[in-house]
N, C-alpha and C. Protein backbone atom coordinates (compact mmCIF):
# COMPACT_ATOMS: atom_id res chain seq x y z
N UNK A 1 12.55 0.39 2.91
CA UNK A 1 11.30 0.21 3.61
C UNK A 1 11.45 -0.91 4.64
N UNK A 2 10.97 -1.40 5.43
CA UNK A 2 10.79 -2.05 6.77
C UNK A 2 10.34 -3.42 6.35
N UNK A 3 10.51 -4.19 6.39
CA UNK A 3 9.96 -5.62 5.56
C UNK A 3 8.48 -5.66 5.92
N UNK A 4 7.83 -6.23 5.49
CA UNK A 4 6.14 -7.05 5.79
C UNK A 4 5.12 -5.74 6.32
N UNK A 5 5.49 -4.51 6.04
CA UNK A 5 4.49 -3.49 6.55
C UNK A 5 4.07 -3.24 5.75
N UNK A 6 3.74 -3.60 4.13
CA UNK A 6 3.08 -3.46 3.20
C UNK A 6 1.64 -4.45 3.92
N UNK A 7 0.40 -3.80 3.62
CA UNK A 7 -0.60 -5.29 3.37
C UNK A 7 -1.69 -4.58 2.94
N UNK A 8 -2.13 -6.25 2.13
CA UNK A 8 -2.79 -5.95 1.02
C UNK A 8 -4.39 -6.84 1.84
N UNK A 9 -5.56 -6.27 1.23
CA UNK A 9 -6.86 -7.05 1.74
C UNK A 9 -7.27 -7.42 0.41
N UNK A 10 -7.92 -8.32 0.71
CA UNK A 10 -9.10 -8.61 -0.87
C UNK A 10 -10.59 -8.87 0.48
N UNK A 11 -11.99 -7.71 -0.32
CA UNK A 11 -12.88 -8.12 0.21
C UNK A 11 -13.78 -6.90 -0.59
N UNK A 12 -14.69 -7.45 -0.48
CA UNK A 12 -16.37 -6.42 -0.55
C UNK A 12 -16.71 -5.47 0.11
N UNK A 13 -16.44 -5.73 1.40
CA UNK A 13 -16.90 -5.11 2.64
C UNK A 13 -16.93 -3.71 2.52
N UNK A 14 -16.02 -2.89 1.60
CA UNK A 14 -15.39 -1.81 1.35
C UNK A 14 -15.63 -0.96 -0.01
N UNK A 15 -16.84 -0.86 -0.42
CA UNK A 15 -17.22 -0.16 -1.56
C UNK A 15 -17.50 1.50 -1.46
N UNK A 16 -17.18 2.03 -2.68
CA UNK A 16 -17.28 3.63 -2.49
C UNK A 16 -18.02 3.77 -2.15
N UNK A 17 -18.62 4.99 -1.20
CA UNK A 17 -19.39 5.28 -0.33
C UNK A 17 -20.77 6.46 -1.30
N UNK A 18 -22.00 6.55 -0.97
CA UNK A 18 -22.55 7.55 -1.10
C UNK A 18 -21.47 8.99 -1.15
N UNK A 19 -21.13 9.88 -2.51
CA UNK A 19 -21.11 10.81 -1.95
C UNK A 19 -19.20 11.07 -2.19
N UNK A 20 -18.75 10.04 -1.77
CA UNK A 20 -17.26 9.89 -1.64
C UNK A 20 -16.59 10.69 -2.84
N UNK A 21 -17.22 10.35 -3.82
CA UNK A 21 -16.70 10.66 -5.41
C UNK A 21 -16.05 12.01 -5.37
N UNK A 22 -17.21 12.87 -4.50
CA UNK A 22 -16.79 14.50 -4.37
C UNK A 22 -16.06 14.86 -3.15
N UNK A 23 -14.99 13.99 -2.82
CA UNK A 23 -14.21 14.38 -2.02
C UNK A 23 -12.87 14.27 -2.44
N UNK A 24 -12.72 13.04 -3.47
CA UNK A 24 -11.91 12.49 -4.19
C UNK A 24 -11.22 13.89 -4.59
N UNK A 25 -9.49 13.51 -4.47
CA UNK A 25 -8.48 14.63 -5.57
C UNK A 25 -8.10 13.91 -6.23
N UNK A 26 -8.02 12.83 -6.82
CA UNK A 26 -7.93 11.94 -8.06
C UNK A 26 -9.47 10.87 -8.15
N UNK A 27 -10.01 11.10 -9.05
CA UNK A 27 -10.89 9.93 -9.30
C UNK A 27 -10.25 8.30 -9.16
N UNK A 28 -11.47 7.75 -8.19
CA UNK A 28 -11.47 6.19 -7.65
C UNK A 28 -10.51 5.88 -7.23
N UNK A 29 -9.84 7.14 -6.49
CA UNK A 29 -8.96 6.74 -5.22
C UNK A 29 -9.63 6.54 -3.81
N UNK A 30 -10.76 5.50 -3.74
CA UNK A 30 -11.23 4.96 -2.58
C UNK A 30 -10.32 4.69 -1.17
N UNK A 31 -11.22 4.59 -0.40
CA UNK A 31 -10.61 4.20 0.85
C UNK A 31 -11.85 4.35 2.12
N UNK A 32 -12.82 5.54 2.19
CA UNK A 32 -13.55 6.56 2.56
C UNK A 32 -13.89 5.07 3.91
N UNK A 33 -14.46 4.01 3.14
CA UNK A 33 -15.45 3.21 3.93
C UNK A 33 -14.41 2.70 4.79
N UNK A 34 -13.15 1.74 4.52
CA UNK A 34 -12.05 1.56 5.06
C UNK A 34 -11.54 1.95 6.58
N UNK A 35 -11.35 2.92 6.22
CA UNK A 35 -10.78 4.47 7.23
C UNK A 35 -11.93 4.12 8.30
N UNK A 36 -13.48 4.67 7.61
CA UNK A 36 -14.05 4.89 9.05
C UNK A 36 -13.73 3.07 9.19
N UNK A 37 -14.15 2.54 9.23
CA UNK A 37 -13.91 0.77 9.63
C UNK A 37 -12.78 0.98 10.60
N UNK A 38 -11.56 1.30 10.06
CA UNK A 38 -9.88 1.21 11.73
C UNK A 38 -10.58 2.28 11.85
N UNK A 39 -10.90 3.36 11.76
CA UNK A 39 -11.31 3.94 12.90
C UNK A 39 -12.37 3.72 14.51
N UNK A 40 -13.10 2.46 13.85
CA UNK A 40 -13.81 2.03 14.84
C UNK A 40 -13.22 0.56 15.63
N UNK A 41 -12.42 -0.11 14.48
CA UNK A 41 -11.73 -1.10 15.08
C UNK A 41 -10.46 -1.10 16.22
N UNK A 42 -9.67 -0.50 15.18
CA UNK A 42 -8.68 -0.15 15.92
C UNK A 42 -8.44 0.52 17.70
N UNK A 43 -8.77 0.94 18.08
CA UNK A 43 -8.96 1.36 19.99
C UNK A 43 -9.14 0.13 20.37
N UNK A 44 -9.55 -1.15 19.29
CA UNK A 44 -9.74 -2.37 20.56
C UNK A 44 -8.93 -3.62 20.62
N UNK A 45 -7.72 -2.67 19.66
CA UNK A 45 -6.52 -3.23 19.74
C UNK A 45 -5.13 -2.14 20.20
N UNK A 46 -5.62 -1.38 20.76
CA UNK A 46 -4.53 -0.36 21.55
C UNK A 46 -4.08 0.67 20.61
N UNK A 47 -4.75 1.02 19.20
CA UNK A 47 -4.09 2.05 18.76
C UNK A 47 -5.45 2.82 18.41
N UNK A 48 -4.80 4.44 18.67
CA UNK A 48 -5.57 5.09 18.85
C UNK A 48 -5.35 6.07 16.99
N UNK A 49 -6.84 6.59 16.53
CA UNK A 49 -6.68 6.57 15.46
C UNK A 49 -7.70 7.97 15.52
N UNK A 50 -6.94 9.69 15.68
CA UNK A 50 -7.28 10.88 15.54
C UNK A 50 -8.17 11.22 14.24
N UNK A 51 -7.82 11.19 13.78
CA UNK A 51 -8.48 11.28 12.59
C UNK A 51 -7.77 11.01 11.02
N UNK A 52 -8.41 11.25 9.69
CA UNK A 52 -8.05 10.91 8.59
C UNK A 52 -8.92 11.72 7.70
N UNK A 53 -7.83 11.46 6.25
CA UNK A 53 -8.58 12.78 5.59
C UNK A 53 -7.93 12.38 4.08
N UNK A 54 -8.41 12.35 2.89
CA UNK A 54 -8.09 12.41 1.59
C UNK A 54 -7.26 12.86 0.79
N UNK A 55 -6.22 12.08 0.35
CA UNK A 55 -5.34 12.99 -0.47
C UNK A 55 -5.03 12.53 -1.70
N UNK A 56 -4.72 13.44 -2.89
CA UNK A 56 -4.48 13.30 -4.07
C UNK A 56 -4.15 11.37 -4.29
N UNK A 57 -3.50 11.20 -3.63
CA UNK A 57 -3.02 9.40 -3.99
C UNK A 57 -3.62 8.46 -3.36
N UNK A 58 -4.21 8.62 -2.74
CA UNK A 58 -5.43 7.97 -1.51
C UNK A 58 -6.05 8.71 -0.16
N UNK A 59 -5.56 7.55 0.76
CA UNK A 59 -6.68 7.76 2.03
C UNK A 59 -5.26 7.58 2.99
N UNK A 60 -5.46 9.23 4.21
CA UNK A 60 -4.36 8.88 4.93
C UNK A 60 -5.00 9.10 6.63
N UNK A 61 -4.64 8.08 7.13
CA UNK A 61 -5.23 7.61 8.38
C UNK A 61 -4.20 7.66 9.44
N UNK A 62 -4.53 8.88 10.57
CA UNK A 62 -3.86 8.94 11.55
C UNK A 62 -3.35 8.14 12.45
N UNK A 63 -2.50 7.35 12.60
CA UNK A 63 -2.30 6.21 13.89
C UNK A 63 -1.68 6.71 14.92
N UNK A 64 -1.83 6.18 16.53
CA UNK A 64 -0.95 6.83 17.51
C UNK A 64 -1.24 5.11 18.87
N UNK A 65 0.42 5.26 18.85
CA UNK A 65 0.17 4.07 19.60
C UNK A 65 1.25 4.16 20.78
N UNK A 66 0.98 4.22 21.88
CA UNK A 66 1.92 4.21 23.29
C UNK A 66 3.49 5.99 22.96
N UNK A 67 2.60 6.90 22.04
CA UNK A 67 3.29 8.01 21.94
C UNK A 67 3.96 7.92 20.43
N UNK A 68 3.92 7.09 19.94
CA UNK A 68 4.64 7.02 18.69
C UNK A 68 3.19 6.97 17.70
N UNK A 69 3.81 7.90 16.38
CA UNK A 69 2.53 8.60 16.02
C UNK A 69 3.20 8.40 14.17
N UNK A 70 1.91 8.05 13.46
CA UNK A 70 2.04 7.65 11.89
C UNK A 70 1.04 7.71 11.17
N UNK A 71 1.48 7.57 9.92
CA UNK A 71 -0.05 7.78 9.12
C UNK A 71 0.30 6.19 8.43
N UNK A 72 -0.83 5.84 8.30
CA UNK A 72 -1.18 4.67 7.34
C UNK A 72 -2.08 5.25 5.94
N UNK A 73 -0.97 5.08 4.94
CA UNK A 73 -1.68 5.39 3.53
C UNK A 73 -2.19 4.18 2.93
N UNK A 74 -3.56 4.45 2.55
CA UNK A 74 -4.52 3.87 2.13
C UNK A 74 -4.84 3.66 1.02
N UNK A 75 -4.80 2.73 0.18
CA UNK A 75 -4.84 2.65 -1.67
C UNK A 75 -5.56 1.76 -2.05
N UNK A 76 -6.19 2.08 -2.61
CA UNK A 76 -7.64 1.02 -3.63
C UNK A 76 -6.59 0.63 -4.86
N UNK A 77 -7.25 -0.34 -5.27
CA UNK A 77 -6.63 -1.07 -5.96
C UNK A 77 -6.93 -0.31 -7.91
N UNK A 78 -5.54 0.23 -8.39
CA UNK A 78 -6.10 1.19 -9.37
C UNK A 78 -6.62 0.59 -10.68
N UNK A 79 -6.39 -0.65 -10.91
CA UNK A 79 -7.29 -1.66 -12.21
C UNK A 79 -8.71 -2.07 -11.59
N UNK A 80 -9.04 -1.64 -10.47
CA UNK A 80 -10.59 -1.66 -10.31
C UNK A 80 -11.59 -0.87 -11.21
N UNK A 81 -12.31 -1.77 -12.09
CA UNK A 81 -13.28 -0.85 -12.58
C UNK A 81 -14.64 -0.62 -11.85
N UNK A 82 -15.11 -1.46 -11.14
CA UNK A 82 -16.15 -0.82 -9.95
C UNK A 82 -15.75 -0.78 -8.85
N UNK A 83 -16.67 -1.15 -7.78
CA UNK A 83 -15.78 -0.99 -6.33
C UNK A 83 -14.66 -1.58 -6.24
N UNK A 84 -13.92 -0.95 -5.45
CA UNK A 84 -12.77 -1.80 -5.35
C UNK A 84 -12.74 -3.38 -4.10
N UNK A 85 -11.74 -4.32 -4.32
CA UNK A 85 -11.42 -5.13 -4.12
C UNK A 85 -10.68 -5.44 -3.39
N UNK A 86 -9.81 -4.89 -3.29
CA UNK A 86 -8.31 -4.92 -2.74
C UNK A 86 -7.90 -3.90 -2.18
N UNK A 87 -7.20 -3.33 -1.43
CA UNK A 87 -6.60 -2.48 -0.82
C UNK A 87 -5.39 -2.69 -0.42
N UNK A 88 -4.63 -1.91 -0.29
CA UNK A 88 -2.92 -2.07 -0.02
C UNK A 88 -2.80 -0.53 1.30
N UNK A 89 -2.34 -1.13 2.30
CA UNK A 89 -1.83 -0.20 3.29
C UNK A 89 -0.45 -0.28 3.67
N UNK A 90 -0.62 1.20 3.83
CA UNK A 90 0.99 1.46 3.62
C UNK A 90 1.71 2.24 5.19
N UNK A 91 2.51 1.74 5.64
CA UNK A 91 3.05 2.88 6.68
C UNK A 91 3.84 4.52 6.21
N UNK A 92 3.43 5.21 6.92
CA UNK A 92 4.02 6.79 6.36
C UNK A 92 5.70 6.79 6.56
N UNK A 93 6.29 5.92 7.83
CA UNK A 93 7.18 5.85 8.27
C UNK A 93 8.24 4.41 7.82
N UNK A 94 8.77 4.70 6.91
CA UNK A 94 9.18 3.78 5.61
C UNK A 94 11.01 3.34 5.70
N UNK A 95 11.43 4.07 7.23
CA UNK A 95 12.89 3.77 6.94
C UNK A 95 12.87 3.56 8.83
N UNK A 96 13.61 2.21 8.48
CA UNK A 96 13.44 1.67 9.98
C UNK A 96 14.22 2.95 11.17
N UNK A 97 14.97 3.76 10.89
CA UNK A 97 15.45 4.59 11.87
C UNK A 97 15.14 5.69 11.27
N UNK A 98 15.26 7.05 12.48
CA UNK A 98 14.55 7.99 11.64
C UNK A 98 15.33 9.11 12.87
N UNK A 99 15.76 10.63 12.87
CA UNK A 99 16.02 11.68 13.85
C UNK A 99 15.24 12.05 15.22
N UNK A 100 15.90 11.82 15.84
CA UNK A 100 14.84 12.45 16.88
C UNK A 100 15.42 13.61 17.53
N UNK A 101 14.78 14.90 18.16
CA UNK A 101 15.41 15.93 17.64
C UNK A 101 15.64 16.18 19.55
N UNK A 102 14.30 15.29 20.39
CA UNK A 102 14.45 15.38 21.27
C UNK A 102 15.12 14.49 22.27
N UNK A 103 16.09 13.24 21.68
CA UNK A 103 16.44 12.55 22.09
C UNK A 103 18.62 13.22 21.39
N UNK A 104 18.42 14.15 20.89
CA UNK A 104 19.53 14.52 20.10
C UNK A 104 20.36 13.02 18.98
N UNK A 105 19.68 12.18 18.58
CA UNK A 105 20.30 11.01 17.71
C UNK A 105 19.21 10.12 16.75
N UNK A 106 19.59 9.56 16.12
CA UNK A 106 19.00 8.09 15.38
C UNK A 106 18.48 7.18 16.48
N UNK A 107 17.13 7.17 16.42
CA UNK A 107 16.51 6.39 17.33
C UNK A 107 15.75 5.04 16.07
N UNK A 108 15.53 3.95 16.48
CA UNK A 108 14.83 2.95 15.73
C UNK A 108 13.29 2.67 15.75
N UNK A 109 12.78 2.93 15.00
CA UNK A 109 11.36 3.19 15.22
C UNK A 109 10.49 1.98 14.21
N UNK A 110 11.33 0.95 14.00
CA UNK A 110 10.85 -0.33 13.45
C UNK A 110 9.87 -1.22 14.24
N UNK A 111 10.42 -1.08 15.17
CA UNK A 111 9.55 -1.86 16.13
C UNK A 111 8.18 -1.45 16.30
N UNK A 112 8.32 0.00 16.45
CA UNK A 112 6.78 0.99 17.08
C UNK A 112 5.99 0.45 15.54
N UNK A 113 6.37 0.88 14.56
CA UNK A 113 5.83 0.43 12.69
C UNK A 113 5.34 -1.02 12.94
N UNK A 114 6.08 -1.58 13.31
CA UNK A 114 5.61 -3.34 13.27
C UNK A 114 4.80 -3.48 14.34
N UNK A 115 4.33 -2.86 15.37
CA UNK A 115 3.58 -2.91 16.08
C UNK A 115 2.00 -2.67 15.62
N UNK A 116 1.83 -1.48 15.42
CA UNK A 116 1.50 -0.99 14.64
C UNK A 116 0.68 -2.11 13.02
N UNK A 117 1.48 -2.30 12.98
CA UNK A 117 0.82 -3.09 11.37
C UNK A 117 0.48 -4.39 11.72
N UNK A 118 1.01 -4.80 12.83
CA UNK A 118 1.08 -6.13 13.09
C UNK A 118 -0.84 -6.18 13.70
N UNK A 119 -0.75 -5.40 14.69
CA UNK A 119 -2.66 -4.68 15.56
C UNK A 119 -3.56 -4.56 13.56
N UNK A 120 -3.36 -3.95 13.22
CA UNK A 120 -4.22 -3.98 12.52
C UNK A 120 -4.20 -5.20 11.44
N UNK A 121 -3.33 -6.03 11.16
CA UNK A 121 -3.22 -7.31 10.61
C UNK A 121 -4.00 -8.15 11.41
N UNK A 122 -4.10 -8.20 12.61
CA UNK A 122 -4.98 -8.67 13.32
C UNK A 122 -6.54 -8.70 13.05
N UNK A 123 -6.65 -7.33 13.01
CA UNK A 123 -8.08 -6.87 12.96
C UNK A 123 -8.74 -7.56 11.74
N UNK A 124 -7.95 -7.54 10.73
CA UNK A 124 -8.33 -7.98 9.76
C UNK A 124 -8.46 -9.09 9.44
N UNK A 125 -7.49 -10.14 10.02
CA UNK A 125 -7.41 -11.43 10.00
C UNK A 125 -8.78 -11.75 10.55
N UNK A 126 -9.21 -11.48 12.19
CA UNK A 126 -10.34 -11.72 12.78
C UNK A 126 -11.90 -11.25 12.16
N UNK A 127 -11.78 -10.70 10.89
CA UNK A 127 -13.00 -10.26 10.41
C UNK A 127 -13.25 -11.32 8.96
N UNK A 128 -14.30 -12.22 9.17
CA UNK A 128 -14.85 -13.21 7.97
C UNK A 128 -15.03 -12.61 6.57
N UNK A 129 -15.50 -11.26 6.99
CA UNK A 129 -15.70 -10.77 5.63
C UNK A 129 -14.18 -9.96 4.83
N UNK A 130 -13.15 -10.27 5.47
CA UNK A 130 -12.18 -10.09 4.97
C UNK A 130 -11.71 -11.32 4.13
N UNK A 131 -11.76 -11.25 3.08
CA UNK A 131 -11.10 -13.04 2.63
C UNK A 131 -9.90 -13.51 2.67
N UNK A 132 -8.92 -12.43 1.94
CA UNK A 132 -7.43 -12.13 2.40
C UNK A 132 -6.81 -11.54 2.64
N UNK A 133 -5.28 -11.64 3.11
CA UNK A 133 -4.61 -10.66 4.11
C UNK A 133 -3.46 -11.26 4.05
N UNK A 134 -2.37 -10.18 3.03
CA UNK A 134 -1.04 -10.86 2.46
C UNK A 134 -0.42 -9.51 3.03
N UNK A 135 1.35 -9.76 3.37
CA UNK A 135 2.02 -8.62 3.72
C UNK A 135 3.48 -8.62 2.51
N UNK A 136 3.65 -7.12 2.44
CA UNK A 136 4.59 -7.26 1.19
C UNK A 136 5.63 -6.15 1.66
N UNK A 137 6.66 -6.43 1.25
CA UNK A 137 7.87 -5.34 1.48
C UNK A 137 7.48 -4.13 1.14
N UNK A 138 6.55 -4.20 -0.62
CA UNK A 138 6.76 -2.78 -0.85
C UNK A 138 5.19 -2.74 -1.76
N UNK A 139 5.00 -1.86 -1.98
CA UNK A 139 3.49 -1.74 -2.85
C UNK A 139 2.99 -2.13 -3.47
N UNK A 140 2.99 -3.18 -3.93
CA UNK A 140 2.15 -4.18 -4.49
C UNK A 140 1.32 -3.60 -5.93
N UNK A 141 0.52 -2.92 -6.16
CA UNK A 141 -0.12 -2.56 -7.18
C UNK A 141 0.74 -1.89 -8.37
């Protein structure tokens, strides 16, 4: 994995939503409120964010930034017994080089990832009702 593109939040701000429960493919795999949140933040830090959608292990959130394109997986914290607390985001793109089919070779795509995590580390840092904002090699929970 890519060093420091793990990160983790602790905050309130982010409780299951009206409704969320029945979208869920594993019970109190939150994220729902999250998601829309970078979805509205994020454009005002240069990454553009198509859409997102629920899956069995969390919340996976489209990112696209200067052509380079990823999902950020989204995870509530699973010893939450009510809303959750914490969140851990994850990049989809987990090995610093990767094929490119139109460049015919191993291109490095660490940089575009750290870009990427670094914009929304931001976002988060700049929001009060975030309390903390730690980065980890690898998944934390």
């Amino acid at each position: 994995m890519i060093p420091q593109t793990c990160v983790v939040i602790e905050t309130k701000k982010f409780p299951a939503l009206e409704g969320e429960d029945d979208e869920l493919a594993n019970e109190r795999m939150y994220g729902k409120a999250l998601c829309n949140y970078l979805k509205a933040e994020l454009p005002a830090v240069g990454i553009g964010v198509p859409s997102f959608c629920n899956e069995d292990w969390g919340w996976w959130l489209e990112v696209e930034r200067n052509g380079f394109k990823m999902g950020l997986c989204i995870y509530s914290d699973p010893g939450a017994v009510a809303d959750p607390e914490r969140y851990a985001l994850m990049p989809s793109v987990r090995e610093a080089s990767r094929w490119s089919w139109s460049k015919f070779r191993t291109v490095d795509v660490s940089r575009d990832v750290l870009e990427i995590i670094n914009a929304v580390v931001k976002v988060f840092e700049n929001d009060e009702e975030i309390l903390a904002v730690t980065r980890h090699d690898d998944y934390p929970f």
